[in-house]
Protein backbone atom coordinates (compact mmCIF):
# COMPACT_ATOMS: atom_id res chain seq x y z
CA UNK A 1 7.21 200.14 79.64
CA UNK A 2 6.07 197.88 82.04
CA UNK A 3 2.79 196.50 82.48
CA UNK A 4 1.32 196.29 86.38
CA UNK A 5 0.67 192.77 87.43
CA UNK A 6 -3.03 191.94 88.34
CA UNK A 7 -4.33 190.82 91.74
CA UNK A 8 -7.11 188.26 91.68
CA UNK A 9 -7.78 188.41 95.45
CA UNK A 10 -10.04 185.94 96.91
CA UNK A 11 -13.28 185.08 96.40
CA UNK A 12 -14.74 182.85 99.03
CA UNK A 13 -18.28 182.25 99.66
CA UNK A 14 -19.76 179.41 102.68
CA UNK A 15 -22.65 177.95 103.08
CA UNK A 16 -24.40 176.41 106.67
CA UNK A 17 -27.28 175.06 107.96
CA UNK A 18 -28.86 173.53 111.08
CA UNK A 19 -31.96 172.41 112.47
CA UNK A 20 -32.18 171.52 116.26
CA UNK A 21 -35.20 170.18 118.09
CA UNK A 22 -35.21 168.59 121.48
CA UNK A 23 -37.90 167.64 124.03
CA UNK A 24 -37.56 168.20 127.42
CA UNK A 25 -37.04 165.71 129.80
CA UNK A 26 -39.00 165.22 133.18
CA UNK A 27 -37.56 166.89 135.97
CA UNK A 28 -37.62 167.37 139.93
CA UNK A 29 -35.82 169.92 141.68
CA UNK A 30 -35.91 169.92 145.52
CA UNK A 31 -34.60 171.57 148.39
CA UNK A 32 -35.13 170.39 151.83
CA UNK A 33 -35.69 172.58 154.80
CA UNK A 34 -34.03 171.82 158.18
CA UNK A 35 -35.25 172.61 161.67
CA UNK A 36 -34.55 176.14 163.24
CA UNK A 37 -35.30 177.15 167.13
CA UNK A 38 -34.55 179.92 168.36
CA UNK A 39 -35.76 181.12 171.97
CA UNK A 40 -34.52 184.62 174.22
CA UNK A 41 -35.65 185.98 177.26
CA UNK A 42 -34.37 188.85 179.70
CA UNK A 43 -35.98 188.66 182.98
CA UNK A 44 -37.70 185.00 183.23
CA UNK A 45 -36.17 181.44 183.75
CA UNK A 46 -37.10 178.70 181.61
CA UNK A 47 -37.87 175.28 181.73
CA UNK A 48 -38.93 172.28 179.26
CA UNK A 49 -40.64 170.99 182.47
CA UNK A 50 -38.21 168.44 184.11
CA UNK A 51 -35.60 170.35 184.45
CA UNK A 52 -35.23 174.10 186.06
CA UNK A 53 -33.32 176.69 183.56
CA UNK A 54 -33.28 173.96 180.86
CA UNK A 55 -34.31 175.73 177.57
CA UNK A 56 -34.70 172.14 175.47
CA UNK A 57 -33.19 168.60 175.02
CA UNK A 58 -35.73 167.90 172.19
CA UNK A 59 -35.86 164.52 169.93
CA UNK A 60 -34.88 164.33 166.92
CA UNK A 61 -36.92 162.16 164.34
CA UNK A 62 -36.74 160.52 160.98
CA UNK A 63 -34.18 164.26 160.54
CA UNK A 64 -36.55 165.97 162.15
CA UNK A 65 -35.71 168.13 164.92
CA UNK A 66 -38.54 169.09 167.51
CA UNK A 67 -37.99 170.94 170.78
CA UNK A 68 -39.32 170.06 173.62
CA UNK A 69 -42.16 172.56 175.20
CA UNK A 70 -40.80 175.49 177.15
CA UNK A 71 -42.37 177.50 180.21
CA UNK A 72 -40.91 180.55 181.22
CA UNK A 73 -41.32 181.95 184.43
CA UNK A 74 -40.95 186.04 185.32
CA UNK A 75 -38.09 186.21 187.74
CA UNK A 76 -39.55 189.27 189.61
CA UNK A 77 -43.61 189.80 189.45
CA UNK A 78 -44.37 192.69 188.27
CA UNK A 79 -41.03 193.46 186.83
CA UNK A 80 -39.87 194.08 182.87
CA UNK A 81 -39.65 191.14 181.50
CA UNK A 82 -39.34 189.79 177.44
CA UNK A 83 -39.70 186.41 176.13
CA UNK A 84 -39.80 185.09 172.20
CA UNK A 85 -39.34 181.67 170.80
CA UNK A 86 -39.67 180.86 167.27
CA UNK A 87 -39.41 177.17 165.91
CA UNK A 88 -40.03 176.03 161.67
CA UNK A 89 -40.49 172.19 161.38
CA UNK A 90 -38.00 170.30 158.31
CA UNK A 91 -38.70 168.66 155.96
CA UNK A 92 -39.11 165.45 157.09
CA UNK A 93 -36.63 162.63 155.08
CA UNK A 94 -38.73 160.73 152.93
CA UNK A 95 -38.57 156.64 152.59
CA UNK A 96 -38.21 156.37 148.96
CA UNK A 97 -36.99 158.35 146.31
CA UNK A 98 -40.00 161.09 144.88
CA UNK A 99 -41.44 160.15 141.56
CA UNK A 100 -41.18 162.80 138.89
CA UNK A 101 -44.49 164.20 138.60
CA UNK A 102 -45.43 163.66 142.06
CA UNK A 103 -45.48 166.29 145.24
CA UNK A 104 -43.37 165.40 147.71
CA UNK A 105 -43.33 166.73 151.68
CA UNK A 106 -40.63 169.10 151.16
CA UNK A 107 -40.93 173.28 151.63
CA UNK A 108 -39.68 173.83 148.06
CA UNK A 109 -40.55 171.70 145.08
CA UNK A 110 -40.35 172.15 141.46
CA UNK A 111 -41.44 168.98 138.90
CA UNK A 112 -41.82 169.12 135.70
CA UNK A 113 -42.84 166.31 133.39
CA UNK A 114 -41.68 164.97 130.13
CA UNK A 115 -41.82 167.20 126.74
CA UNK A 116 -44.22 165.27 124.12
CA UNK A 117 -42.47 165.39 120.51
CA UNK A 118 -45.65 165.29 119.18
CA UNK A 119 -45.24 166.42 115.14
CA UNK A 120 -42.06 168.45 116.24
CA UNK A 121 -39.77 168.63 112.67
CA UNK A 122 -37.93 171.16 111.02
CA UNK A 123 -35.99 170.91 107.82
CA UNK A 124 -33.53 173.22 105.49
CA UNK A 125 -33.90 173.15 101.92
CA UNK A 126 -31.16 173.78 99.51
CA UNK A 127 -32.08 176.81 98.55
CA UNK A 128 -32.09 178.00 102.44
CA UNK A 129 -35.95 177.70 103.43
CA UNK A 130 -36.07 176.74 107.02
CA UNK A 131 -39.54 174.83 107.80
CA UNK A 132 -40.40 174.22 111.38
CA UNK A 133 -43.49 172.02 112.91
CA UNK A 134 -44.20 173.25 116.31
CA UNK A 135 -43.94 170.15 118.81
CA UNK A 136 -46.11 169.66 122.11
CA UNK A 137 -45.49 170.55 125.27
CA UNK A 138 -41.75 170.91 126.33
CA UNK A 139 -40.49 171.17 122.87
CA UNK A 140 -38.28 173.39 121.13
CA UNK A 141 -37.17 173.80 117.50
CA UNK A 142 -34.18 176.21 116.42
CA UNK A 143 -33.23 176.53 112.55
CA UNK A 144 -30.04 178.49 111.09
CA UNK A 145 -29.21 179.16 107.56
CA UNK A 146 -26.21 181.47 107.18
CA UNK A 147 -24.55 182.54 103.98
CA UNK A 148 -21.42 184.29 104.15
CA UNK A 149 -19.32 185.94 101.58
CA UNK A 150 -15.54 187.17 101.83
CA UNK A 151 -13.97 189.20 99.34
CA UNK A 152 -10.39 189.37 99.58
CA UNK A 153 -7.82 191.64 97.64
């Protein structure tokens, strides 16, 4: 007779913890908008006024594009004519860099400003309590205790 051998298996059992808090730092996002003309006509002639059938030479300053002013004439009086011209300023390029916190002249702006830690803590004890403090504004605080137990055989 023989006797069965025994299997002990495994037995393995981890412990982990974290705590993270951060504050936000200030922030500013911007996009700058460039110039767009656009003109069309069917049945007129244009000018900018110096020169017949010219639609625009325009100037361009400090990046910012602006046509010059356009007259449009019917070719036939009392004839079907159409005329459209359409024309959104940029953003004009500024001197000196923007200062977080501050609006600057461009079409779409986002700044935010710094997080304050304020009384923004957290801890984990040994036996797995997670305490947080809530911080001021701009602050978060994340805590993880995880326990995990493997049973091998």
């Amino acid at each position: 007779m023989t006797a069965s051998s025994a299997n002990a298996g495994a037995l393995t059992h981890r412990l982990s913890s974290s705590v993270q808090l951060t504050v936000d730092a200030a922030a500013t996002n911007v996009t700058r908008l460039g110039s767009t003309f656009s003109i069309s006509g069917n049945g007129v002639d244009t000018t900018d006024g110096n020169t017949a059938n010219t639609i625009s030479v325009g100037t361009i300053t400090s990046g910012v594009y602006a046509p010059g002013t356009i007259a449009a004439t019917q070719d036939t009086p009392g004839q079907a004519f159409s005329f459209s011209q359409s024309y959104t300023q940029a953003d004009a390029i500024p001197t000196s860099a923007v200062t977080v916190g501050a609006v600057a002249n461009f079409g779409n702006i986002t700044s935010t400003t710094a997080g304050s830690a304020g009384s923004l803590a957290g801890t984990i004890g040994t036996n797995g309590a997670i305490a947080i403090t809530a911080g001021g504004a701009g602050t978060n605080a994340t805590g993880q205790f995880v326990s995990e137990l493997s049973i091998l055989h």
